[in-house]
PDB file of N, CA and C in Angstrom:
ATOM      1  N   UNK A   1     113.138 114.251  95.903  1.00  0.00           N
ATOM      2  CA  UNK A   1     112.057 113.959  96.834  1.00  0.00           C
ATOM      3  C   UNK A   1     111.916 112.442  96.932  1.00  0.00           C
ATOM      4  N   UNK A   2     112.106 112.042  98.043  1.00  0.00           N
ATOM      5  CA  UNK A   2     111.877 110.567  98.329  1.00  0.00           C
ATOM      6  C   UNK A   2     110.387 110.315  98.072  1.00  0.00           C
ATOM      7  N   UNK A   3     110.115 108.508  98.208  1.00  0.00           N
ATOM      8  CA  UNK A   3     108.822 108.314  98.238  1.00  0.00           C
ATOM      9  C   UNK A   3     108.067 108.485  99.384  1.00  0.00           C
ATOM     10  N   UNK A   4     108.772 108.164 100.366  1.00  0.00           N
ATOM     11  CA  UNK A   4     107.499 108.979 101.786  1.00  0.00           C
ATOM     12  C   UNK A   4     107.271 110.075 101.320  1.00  0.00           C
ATOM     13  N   UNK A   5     108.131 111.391 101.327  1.00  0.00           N
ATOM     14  CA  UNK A   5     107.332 112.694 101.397  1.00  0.00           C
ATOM     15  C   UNK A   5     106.213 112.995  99.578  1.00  0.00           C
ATOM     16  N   UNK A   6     106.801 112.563  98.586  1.00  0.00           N
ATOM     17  CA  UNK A   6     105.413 112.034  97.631  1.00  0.00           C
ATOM     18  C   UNK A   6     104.190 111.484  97.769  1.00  0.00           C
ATOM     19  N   UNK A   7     104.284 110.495  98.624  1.00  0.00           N
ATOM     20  CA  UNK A   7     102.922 110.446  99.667  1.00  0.00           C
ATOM     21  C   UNK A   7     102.468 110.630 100.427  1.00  0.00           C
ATOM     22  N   UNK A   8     103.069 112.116 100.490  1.00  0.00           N
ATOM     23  CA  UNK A   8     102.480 112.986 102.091  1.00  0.00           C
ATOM     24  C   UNK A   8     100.665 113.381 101.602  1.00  0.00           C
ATOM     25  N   UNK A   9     100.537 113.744 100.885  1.00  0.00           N
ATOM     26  CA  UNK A   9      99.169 114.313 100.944  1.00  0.00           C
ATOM     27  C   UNK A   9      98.078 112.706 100.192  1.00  0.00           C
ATOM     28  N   UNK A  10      98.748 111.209  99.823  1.00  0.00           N
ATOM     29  CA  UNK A  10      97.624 110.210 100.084  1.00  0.00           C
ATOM     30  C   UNK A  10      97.870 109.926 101.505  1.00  0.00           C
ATOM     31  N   UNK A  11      98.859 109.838 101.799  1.00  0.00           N
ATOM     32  CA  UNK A  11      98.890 109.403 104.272  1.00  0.00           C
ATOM     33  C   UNK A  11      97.818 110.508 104.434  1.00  0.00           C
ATOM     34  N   UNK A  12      97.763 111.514 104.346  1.00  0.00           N
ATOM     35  CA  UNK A  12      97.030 112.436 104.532  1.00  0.00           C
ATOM     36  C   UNK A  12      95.591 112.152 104.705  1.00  0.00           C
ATOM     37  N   UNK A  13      95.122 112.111 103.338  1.00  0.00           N
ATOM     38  CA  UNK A  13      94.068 111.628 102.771  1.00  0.00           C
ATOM     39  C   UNK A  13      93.350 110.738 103.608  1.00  0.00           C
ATOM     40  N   UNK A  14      94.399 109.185 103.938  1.00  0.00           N
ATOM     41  CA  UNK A  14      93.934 108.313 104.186  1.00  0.00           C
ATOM     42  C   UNK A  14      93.609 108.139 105.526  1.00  0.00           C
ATOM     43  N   UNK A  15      94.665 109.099 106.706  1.00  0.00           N
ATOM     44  CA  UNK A  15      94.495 108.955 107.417  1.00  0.00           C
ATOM     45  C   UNK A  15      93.121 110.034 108.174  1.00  0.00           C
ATOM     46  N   UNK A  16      92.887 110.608 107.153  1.00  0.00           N
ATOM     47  CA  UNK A  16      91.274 111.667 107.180  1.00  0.00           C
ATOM     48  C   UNK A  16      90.472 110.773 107.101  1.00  0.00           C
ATOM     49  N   UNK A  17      91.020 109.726 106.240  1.00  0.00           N
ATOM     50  CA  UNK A  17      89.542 108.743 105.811  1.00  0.00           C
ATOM     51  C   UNK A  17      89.153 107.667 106.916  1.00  0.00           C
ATOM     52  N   UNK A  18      90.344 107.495 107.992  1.00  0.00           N
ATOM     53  CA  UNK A  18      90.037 106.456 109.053  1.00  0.00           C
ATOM     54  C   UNK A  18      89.185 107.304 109.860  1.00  0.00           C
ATOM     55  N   UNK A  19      89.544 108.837 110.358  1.00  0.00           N
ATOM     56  CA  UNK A  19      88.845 109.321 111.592  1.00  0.00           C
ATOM     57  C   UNK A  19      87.088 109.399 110.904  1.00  0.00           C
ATOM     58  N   UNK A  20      87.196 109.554 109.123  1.00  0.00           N
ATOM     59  CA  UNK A  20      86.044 109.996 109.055  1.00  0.00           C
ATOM     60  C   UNK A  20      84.873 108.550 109.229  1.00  0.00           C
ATOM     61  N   UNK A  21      85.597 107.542 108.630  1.00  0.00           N
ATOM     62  CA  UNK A  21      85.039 106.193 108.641  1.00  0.00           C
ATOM     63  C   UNK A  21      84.645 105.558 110.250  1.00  0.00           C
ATOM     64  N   UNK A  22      85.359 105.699 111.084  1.00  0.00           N
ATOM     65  CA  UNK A  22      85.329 105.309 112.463  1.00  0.00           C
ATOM     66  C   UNK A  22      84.392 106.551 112.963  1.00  0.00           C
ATOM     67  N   UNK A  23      83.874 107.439 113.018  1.00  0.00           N
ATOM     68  CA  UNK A  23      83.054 108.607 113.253  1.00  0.00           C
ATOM     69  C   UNK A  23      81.538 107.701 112.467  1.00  0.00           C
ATOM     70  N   UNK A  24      81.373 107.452 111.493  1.00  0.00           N
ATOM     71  CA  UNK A  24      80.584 107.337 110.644  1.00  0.00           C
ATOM     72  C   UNK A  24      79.995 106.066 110.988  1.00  0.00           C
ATOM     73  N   UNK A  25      80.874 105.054 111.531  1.00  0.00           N
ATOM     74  CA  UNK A  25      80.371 104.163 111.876  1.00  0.00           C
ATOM     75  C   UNK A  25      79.733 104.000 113.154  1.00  0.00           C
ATOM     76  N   UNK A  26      80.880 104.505 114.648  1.00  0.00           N
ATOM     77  CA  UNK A  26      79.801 104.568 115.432  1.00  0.00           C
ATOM     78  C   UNK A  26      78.624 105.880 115.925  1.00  0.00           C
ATOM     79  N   UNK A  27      78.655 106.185 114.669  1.00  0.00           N
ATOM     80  CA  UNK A  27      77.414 107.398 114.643  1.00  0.00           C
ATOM     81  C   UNK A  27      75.895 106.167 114.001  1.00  0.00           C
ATOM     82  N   UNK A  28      76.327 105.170 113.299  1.00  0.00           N
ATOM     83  CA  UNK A  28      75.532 104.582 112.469  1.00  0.00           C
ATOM     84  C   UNK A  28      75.409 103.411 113.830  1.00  0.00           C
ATOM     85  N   UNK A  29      76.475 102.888 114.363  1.00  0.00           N
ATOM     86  CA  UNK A  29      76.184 101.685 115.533  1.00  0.00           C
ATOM     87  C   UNK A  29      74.702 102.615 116.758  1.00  0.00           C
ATOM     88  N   UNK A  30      75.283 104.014 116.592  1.00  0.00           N
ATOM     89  CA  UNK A  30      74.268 104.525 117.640  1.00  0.00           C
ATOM     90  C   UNK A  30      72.979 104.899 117.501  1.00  0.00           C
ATOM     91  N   UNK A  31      72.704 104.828 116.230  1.00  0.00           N
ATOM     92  CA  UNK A  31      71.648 104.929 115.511  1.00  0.00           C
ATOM     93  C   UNK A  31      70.669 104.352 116.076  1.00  0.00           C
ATOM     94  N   UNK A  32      69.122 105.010 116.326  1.00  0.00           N
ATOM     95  CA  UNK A  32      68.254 103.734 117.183  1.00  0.00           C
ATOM     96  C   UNK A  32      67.950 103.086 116.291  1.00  0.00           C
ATOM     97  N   UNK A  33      67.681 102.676 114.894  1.00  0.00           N
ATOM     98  CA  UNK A  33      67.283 101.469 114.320  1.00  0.00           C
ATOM     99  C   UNK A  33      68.594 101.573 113.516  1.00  0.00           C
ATOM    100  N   UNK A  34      69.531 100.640 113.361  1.00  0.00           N
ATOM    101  CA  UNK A  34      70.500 100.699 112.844  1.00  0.00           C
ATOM    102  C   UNK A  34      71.144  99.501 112.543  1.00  0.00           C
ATOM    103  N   UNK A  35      69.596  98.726 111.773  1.00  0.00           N
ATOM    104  CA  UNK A  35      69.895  97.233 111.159  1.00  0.00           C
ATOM    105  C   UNK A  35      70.360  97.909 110.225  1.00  0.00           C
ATOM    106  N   UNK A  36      69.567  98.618 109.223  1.00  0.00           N
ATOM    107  CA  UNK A  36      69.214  99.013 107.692  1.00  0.00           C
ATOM    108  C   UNK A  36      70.989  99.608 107.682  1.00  0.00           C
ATOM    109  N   UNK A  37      71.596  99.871 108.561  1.00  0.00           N
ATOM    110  CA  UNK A  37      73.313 100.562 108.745  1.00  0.00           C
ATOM    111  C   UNK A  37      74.391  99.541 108.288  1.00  0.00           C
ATOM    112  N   UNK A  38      73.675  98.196 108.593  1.00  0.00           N
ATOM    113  CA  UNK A  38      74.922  97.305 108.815  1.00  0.00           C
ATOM    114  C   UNK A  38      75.821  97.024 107.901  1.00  0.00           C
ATOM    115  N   UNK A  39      75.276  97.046 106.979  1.00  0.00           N
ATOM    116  CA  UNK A  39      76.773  97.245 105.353  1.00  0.00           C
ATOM    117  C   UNK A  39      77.265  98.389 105.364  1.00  0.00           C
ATOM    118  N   UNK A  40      76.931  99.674 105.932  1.00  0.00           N
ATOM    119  CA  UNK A  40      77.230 100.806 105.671  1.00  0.00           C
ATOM    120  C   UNK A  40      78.473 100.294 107.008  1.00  0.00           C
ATOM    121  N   UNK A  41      77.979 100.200 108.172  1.00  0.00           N
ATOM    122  CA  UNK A  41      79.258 100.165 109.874  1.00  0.00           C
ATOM    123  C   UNK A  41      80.088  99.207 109.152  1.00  0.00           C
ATOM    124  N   UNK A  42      80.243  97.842 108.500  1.00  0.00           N
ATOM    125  CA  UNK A  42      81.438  97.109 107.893  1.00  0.00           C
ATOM    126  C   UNK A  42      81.776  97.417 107.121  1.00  0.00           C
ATOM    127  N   UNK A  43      81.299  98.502 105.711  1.00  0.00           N
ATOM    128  CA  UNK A  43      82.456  98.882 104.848  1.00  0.00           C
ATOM    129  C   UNK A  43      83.170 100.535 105.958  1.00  0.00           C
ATOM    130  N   UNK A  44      82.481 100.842 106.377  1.00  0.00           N
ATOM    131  CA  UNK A  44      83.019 102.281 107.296  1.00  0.00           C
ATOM    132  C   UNK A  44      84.583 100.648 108.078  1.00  0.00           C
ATOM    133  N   UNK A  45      84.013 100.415 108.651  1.00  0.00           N
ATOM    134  CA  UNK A  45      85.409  99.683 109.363  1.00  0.00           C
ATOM    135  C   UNK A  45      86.323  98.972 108.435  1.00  0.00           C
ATOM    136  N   UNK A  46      86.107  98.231 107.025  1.00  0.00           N
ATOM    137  CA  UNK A  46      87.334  97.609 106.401  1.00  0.00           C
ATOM    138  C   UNK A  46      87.983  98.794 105.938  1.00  0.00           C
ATOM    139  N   UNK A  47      86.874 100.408 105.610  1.00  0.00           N
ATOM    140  CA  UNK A  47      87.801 101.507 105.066  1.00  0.00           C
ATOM    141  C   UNK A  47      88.874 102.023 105.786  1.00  0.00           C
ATOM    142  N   UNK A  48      88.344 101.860 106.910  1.00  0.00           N
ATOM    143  CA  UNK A  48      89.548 102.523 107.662  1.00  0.00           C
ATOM    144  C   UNK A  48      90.361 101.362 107.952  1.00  0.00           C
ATOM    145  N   UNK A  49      90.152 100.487 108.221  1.00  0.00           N
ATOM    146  CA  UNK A  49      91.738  99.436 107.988  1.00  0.00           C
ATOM    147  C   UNK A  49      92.446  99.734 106.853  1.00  0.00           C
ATOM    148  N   UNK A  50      92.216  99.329 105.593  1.00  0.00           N
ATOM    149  CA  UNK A  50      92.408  99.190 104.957  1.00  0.00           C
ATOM    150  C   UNK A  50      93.344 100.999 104.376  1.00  0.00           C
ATOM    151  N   UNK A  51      92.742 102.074 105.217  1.00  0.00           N
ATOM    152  CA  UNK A  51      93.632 103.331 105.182  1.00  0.00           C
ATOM    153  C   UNK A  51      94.879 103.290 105.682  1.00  0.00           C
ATOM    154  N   UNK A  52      94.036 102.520 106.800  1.00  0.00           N
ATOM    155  CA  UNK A  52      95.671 102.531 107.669  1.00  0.00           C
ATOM    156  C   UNK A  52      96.977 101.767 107.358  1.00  0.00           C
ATOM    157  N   UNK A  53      96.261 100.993 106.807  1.00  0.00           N
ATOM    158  CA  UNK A  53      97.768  99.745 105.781  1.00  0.00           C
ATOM    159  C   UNK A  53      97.770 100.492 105.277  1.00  0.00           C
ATOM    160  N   UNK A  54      97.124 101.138 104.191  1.00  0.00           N
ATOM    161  CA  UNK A  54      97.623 102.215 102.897  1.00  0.00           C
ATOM    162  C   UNK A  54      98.800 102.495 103.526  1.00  0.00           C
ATOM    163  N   UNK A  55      98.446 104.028 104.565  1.00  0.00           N
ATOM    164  CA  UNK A  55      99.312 104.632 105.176  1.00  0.00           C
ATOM    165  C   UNK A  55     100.528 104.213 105.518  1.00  0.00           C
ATOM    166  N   UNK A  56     100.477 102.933 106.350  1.00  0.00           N
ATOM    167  CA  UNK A  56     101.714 102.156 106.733  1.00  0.00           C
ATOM    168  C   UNK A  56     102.764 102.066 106.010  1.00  0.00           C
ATOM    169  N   UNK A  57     102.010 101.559 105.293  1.00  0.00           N
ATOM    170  CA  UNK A  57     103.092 100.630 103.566  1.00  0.00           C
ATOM    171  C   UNK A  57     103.746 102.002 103.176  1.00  0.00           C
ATOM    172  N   UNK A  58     103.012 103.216 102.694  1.00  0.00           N
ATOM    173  CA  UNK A  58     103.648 104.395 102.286  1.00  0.00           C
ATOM    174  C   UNK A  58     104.588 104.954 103.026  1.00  0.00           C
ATOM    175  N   UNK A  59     104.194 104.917 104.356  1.00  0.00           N
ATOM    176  CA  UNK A  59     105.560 105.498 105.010  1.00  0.00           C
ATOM    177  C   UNK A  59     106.368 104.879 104.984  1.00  0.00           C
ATOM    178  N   UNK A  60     106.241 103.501 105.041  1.00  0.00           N
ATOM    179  CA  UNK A  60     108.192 103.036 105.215  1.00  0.00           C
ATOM    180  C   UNK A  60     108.067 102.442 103.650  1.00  0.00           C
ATOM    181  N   UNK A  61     107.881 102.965 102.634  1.00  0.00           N
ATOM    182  CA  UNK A  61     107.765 102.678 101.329  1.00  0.00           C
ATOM    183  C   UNK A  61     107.640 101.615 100.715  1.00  0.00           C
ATOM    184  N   UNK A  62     107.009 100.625 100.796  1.00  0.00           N
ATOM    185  CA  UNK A  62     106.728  99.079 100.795  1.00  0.00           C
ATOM    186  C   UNK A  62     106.671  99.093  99.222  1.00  0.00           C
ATOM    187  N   UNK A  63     106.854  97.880  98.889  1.00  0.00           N
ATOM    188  CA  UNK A  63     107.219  97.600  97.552  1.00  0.00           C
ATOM    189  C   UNK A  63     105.588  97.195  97.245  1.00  0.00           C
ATOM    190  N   UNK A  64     104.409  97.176  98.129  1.00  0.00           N
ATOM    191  CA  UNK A  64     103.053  96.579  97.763  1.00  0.00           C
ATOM    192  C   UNK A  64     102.259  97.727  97.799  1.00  0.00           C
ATOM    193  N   UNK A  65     102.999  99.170  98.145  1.00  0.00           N
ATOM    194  CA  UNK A  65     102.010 100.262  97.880  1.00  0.00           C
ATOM    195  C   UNK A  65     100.829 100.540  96.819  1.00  0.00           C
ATOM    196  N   UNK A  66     101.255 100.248  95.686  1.00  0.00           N
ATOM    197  CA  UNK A  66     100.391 100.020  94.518  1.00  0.00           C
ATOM    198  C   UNK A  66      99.179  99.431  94.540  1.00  0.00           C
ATOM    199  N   UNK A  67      99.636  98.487  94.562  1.00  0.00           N
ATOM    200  CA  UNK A  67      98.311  97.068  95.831  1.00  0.00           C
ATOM    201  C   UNK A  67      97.368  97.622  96.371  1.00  0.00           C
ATOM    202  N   UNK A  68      98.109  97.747  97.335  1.00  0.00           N
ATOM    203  CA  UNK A  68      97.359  98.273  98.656  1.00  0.00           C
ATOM    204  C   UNK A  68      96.429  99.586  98.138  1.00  0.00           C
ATOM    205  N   UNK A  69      96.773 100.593  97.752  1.00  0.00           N
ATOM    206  CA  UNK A  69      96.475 101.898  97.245  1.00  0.00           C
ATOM    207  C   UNK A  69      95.168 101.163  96.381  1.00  0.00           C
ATOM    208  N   UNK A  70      95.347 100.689  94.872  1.00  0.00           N
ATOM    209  CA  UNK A  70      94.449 100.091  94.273  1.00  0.00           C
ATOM    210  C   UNK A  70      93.320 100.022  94.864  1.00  0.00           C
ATOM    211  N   UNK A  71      93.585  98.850  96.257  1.00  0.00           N
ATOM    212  CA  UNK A  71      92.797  98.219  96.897  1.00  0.00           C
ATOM    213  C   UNK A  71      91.750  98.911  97.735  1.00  0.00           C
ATOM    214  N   UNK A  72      92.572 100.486  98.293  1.00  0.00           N
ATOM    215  CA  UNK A  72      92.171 101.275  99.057  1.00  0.00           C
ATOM    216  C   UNK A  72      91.327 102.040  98.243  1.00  0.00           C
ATOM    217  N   UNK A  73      91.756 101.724  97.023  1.00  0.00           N
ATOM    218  CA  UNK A  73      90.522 103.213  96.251  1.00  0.00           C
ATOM    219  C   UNK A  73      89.057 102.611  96.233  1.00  0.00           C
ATOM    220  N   UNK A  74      89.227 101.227  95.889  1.00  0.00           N
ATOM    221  CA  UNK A  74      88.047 100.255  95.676  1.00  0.00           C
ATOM    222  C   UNK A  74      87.495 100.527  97.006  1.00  0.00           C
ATOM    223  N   UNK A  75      87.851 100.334  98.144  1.00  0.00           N
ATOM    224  CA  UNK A  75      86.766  99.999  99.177  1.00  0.00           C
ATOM    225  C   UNK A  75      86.438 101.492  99.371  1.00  0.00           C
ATOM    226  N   UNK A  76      87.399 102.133  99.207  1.00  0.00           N
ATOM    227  CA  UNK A  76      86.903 103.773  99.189  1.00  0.00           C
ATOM    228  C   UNK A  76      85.541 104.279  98.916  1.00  0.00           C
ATOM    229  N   UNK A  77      85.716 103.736  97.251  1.00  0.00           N
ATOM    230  CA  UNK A  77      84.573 104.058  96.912  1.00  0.00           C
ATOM    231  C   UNK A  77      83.122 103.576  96.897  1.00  0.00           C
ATOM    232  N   UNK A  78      83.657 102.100  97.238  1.00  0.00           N
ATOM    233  CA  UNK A  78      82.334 101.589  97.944  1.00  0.00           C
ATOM    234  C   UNK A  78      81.607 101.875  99.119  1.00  0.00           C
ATOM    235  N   UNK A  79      82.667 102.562  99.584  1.00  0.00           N
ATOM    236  CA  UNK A  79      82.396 103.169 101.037  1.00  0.00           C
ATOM    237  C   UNK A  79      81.647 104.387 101.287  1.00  0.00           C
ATOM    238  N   UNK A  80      81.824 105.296 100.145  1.00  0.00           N
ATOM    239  CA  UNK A  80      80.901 106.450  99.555  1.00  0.00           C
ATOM    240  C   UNK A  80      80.194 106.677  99.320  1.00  0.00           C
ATOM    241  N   UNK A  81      79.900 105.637  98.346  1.00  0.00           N
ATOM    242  CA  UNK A  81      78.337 105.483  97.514  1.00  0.00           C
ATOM    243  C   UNK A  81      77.781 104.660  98.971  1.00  0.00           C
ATOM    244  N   UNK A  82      77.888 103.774  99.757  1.00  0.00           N
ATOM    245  CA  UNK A  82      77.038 103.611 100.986  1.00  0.00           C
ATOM    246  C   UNK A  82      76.590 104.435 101.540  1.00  0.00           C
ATOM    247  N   UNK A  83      77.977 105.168 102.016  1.00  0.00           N
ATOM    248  CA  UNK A  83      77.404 106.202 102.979  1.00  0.00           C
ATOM    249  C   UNK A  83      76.542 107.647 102.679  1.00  0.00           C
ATOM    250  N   UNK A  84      76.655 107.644 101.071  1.00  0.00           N
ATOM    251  CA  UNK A  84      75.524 108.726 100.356  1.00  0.00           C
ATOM    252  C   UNK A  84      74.242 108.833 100.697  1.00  0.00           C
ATOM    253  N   UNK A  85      73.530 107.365 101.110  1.00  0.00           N
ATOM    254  CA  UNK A  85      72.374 106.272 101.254  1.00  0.00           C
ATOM    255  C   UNK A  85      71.831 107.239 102.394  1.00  0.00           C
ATOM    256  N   UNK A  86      72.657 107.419 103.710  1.00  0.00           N
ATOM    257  CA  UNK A  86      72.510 107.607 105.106  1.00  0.00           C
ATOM    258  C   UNK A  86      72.640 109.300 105.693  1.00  0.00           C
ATOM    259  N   UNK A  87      71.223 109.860 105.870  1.00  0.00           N
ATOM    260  CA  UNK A  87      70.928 111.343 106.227  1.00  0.00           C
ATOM    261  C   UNK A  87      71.733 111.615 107.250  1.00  0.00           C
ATOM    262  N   UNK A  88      72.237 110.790 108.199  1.00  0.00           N
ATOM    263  CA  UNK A  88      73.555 110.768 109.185  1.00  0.00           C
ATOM    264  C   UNK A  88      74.536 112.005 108.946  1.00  0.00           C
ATOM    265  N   UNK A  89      74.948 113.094 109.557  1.00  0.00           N
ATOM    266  CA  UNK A  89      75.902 114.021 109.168  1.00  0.00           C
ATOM    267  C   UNK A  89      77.429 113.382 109.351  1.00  0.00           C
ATOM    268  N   UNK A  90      77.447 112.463 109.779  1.00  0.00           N
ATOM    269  CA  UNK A  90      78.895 111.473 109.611  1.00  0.00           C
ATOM    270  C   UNK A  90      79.291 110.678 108.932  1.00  0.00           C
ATOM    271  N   UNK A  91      77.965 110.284 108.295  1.00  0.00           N
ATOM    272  CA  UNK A  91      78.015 109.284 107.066  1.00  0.00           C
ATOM    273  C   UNK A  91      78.238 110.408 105.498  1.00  0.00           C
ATOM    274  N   UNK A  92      77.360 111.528 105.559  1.00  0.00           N
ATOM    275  CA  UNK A  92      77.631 112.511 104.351  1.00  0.00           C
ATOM    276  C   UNK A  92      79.234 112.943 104.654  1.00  0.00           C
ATOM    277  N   UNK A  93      79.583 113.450 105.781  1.00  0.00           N
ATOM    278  CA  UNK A  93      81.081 113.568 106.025  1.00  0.00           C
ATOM    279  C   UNK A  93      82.054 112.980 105.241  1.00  0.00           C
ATOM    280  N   UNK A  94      81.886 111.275 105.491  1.00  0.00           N
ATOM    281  CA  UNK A  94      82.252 110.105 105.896  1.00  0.00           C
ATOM    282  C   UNK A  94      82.513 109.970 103.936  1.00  0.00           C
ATOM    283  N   UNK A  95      81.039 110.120 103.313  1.00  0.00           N
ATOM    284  CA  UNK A  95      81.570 110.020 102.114  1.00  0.00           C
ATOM    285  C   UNK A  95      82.359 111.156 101.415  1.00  0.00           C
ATOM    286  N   UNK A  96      82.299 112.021 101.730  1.00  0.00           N
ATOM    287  CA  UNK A  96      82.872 113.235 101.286  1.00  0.00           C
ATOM    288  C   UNK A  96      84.700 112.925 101.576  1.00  0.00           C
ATOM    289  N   UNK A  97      84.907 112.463 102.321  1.00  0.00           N
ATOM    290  CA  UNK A  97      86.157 112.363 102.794  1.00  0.00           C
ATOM    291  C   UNK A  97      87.039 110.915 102.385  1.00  0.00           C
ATOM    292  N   UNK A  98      85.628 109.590 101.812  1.00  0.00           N
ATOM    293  CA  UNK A  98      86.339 108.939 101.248  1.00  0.00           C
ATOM    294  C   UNK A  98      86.377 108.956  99.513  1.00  0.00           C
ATOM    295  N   UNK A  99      85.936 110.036  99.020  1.00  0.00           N
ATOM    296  CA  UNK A  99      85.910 110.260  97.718  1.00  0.00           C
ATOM    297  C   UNK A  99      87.228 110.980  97.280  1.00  0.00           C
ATOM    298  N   UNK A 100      87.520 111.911  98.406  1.00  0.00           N
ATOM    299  CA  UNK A 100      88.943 112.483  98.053  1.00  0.00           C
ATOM    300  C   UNK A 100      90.039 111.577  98.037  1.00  0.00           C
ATOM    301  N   UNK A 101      89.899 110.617  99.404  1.00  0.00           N
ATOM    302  CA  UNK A 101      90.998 109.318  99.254  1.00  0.00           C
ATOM    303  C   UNK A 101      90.792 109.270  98.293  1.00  0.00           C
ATOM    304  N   UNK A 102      89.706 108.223  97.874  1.00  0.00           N
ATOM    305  CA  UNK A 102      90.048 107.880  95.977  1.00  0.00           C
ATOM    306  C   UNK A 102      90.628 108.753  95.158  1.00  0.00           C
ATOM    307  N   UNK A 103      90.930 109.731  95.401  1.00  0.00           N
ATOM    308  CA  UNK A 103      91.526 110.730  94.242  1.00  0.00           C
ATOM    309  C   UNK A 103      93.103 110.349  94.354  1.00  0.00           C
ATOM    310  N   UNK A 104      93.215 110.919  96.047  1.00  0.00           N
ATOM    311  CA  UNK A 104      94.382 110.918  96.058  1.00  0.00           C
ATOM    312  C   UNK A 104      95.202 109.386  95.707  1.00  0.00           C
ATOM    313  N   UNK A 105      94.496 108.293  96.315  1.00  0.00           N
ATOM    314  CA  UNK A 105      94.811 107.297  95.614  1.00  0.00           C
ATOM    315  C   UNK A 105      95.240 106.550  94.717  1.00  0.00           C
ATOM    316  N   UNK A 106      94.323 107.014  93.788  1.00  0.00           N
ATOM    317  CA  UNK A 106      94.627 106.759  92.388  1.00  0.00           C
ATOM    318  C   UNK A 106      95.502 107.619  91.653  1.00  0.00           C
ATOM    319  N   UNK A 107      96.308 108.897  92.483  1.00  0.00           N
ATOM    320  CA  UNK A 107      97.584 109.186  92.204  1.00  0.00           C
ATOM    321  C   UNK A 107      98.397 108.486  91.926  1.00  0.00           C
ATOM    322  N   UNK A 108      98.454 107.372  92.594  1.00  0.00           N
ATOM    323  CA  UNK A 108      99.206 106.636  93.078  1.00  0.00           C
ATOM    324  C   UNK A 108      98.917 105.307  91.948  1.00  0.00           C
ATOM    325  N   UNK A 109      98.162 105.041  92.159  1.00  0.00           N
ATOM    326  CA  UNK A 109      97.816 103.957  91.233  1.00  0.00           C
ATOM    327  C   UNK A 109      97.868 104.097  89.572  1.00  0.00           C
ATOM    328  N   UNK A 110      98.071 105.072  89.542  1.00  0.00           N
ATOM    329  CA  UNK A 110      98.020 105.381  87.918  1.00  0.00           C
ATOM    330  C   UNK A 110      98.834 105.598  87.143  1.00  0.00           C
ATOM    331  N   UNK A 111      99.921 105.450  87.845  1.00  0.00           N
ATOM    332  CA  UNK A 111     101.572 105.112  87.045  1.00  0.00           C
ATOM    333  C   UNK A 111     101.654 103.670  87.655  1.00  0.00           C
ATOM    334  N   UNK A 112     100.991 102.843  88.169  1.00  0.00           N
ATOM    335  CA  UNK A 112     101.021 101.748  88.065  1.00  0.00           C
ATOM    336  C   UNK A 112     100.573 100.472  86.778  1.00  0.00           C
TER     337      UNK A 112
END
């Protein structure tokens, strides 16, 4: 088994975690008072960047996957515990979906 298809189910993961993060955020931009949101809409948007490099790097097997992955679990989970904060059904989603990234993540990271 090559390393792309070994990281079929963190691409997976991660790429669950962009639709859920980009959902979460402009559910929180649409929010009618949606100052008290604004750390919650910028970690929702570096998470999902930061999925999508995951993803990238894994598919064509980048020698900085580790990195990146690491990196991805961290904002992950900062991204979770925010969005726990917010009665929003996209934000509870939103964390639910970046808690599993971190799992799958740190698959990855832990033979590192």
């Amino acid at each position: 088994m090559n390393n792309a298809q070994r990281y079929l189910p963190v691409i997976q993961a991660c790429n669950a975690c962009v639709v859920a993060c980009e959902a979460s955020a402009a559910a929180c931009i649409g929010a009618k008072d949606n100052q008290p949101l604004d750390i919650g809409i910028t970690l929702n948007r570096d998470c999902a960047d930061l999925c999508r490099l995951a993803a990238r790097l894994m598919e064509r097997e980048s020698g900085l996957v580790d990195e990146v992955c690491r990196l991805c679990a961290i904002t992950c989970e900062a991204c979770a515990q925010e969005c726990r904060k917010y009665d929003l059904p996209e934000c509870q989603e939103c964390a639910e979906v970046c808690a599993r990234c971190v799992e799958q993540c740190e698959t990855i990271t832990a033979g590192a």
